[in-house]
C-alpha atoms as a PDB file:
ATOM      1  CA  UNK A   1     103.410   9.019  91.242  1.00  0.00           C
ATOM      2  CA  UNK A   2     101.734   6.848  93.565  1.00  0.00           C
ATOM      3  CA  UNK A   3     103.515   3.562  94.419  1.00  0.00           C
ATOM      4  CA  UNK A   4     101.677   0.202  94.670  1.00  0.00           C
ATOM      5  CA  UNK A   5     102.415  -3.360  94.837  1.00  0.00           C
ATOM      6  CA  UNK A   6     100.746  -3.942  91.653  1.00  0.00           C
ATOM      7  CA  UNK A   7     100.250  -0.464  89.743  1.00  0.00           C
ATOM      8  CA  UNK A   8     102.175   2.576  89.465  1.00  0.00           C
ATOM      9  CA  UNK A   9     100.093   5.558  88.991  1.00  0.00           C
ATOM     10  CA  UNK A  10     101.548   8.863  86.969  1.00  0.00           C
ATOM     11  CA  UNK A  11      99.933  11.896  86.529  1.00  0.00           C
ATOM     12  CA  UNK A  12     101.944  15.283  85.201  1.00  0.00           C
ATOM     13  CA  UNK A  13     101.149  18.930  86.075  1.00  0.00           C
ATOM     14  CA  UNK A  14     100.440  21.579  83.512  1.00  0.00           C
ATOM     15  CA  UNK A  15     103.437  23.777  82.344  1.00  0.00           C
ATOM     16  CA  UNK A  16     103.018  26.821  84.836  1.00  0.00           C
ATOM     17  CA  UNK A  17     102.842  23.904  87.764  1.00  0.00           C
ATOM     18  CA  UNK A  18      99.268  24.596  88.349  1.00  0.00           C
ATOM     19  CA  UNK A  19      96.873  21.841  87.715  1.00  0.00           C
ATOM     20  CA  UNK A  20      97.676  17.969  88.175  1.00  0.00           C
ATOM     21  CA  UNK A  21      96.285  15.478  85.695  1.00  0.00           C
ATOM     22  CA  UNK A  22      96.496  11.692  85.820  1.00  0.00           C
ATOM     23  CA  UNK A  23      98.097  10.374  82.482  1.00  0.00           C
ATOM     24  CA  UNK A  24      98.651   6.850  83.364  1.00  0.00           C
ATOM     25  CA  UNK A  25      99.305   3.731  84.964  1.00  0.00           C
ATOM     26  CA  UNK A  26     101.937   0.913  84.789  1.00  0.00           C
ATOM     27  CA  UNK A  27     101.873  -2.567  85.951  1.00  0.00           C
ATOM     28  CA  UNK A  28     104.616  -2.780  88.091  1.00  0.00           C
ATOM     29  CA  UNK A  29     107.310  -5.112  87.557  1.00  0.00           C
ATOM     30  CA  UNK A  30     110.958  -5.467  88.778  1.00  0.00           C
ATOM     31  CA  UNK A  31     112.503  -2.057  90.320  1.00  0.00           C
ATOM     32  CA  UNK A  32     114.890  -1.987  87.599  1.00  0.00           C
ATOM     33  CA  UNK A  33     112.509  -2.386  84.797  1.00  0.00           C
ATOM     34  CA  UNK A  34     109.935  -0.274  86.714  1.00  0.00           C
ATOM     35  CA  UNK A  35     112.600   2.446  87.069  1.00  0.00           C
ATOM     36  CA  UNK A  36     113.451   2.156  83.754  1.00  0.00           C
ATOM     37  CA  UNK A  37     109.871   3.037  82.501  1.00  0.00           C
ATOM     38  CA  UNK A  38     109.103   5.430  84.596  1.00  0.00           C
ATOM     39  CA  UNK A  39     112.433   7.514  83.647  1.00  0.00           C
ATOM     40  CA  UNK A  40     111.472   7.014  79.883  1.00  0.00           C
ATOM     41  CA  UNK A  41     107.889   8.644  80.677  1.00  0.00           C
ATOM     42  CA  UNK A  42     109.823  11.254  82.504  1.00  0.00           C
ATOM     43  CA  UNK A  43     112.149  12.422  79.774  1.00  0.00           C
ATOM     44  CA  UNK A  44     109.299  12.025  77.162  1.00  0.00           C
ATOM     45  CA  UNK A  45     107.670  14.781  79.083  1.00  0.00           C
ATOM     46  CA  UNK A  46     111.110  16.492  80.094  1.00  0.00           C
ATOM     47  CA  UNK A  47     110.178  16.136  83.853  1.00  0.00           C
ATOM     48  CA  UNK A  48     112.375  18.587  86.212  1.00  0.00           C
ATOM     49  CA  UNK A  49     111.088  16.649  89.276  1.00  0.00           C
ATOM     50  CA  UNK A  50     109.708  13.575  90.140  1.00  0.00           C
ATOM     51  CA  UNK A  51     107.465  13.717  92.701  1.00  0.00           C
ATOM     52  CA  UNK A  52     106.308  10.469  94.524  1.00  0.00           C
ATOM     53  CA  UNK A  53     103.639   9.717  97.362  1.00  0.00           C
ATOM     54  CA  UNK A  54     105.100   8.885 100.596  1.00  0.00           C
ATOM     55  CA  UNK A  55     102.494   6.279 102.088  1.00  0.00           C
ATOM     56  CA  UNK A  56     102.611   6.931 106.203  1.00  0.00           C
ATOM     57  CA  UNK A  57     100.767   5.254 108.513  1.00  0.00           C
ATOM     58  CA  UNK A  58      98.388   7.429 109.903  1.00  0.00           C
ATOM     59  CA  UNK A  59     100.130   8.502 113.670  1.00  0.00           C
ATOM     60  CA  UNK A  60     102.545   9.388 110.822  1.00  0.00           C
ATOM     61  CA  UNK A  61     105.373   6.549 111.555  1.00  0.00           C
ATOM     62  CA  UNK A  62     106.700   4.486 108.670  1.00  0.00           C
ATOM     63  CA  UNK A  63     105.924   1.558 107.942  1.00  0.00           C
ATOM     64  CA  UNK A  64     107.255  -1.013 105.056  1.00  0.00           C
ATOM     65  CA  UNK A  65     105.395   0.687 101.902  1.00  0.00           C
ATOM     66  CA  UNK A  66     107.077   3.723 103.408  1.00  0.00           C
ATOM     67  CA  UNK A  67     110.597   2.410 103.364  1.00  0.00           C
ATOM     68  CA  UNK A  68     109.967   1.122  99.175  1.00  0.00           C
ATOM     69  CA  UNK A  69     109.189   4.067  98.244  1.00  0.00           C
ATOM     70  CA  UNK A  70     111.890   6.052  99.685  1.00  0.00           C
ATOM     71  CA  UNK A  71     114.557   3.415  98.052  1.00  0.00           C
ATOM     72  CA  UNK A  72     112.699   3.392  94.737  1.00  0.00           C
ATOM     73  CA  UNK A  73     112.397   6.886  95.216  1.00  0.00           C
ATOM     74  CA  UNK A  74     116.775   7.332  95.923  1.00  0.00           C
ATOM     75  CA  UNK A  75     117.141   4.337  93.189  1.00  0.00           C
ATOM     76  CA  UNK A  76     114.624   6.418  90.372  1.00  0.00           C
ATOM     77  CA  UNK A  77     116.805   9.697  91.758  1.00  0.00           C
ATOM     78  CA  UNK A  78     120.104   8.160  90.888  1.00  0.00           C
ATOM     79  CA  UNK A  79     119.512   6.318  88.056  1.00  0.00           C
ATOM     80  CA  UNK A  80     117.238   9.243  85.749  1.00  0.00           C
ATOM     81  CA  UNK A  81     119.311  12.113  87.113  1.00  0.00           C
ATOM     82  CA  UNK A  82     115.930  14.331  87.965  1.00  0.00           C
ATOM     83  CA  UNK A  83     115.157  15.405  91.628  1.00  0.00           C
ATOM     84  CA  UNK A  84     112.822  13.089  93.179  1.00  0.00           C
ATOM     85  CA  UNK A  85     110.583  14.720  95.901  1.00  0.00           C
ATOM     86  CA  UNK A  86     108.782  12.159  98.963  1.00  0.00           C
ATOM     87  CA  UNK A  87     105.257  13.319  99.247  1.00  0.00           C
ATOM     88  CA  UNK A  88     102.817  12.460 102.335  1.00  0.00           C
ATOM     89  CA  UNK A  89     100.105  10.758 101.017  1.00  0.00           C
ATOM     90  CA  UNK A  90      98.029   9.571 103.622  1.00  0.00           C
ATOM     91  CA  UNK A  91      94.343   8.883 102.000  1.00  0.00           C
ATOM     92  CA  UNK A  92      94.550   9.988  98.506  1.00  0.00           C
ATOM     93  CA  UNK A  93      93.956   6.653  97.672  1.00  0.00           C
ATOM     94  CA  UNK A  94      90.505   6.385  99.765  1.00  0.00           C
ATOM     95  CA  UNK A  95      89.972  10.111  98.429  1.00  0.00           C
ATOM     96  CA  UNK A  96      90.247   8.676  94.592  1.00  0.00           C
ATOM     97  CA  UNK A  97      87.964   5.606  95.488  1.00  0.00           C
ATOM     98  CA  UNK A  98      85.119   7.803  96.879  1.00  0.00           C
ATOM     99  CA  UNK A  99      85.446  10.406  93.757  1.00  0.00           C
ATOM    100  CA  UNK A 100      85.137   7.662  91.071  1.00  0.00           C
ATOM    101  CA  UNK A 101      81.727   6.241  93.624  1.00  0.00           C
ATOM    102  CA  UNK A 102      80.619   9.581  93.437  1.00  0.00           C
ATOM    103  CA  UNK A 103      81.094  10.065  89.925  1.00  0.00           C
ATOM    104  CA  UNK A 104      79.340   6.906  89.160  1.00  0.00           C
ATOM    105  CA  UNK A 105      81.919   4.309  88.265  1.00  0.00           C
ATOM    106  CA  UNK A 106      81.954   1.041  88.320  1.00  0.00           C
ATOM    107  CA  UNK A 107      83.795  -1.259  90.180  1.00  0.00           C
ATOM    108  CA  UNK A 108      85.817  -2.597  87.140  1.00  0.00           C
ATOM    109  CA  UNK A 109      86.126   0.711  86.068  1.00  0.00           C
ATOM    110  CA  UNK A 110      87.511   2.343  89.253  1.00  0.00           C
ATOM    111  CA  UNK A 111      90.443  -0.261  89.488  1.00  0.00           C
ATOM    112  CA  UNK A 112      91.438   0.881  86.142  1.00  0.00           C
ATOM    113  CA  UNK A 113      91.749   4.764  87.240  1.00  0.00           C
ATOM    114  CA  UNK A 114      92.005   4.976  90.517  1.00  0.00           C
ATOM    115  CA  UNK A 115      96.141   5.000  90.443  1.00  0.00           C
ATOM    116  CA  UNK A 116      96.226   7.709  88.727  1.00  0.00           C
ATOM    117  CA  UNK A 117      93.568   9.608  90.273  1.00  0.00           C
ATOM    118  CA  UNK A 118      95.350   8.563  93.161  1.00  0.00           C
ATOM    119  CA  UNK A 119      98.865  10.161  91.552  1.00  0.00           C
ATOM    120  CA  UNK A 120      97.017  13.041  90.657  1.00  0.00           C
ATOM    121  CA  UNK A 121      95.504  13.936  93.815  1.00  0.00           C
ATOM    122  CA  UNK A 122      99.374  13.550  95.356  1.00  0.00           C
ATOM    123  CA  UNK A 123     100.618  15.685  93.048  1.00  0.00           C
ATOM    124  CA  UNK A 124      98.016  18.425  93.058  1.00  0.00           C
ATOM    125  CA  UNK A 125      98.283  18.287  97.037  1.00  0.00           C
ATOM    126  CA  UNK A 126     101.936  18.940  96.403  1.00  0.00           C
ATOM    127  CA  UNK A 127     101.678  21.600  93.655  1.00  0.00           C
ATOM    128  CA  UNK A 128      99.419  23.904  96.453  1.00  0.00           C
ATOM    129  CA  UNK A 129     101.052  23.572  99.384  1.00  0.00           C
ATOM    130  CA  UNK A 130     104.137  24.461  97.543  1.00  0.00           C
ATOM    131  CA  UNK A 131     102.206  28.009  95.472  1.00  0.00           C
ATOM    132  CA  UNK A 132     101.061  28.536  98.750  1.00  0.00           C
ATOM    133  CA  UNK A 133     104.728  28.708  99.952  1.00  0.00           C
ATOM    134  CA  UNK A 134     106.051  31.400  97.487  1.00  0.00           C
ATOM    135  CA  UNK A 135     102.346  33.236  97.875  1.00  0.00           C
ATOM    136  CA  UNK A 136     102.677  33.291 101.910  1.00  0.00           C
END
């Protein structure tokens, strides 16, 4: 997932944890309600682990987007019962603007996908560093 103020982006991975896709976004709302959808999503795909981009400033410190996500991430935890995994994140939202320029979009168009590209780039960052893990 990536996190925003106004947009939650989801994407899922494949079955054999290979490839991420992005599958949607969701306006966000209150924590509880945005909790509550994202847990329904979740079960409809019978998630084992949530995984959620961890925005850090750039030196790597934390900054207040940081801190939300980790307490929507422990609030999501507790309240769906799946693992929730923090993921660095740093530029995948920069990286999802520059692939939808590249691949032509327009402007009106990009703010409609780029959370989820965004949530899909975390993800797939995520999936290879950890195949790399059992591989190495």
């Amino acid at each position: 997932m990536d996190l925003g103020e106004r947009r939650i982006g989801i994407a899922a991975s494949d079955l054999l944890g290979v490839t991420a896709q992005p599958v949607g976004v969701l306006e966000a709302k209150s924590e509880a309600e945005d909790i509550a959808r994202v847990r329904e999503r979740a079960e409809e795909r019978k998630a084992e682990k949530i995984v959620i981009g961890l925005p850090l400033n750039m030196d790597g410190s934390e900054g207040p987007a940081a801190r939300k996500a980790r307490q929507f991430a422990a609030a999501l935890e507790r309240e769906a019962g799946i693992e929730v995994e923090l993921w660095d994140e740093r530029l995948t939202t920069v990286e999802a603007e520059r692939m939808l320029i590249a691949a032509d979009q327009r402007r009106a168009r990009r703010r409609q996908v780029r959370d989820r590209v965004a949530a899909a780039l975390i993800l797939q960052s995520y999936l290879d560093a950890h195949r790399e893990r059992e591989q190495g």
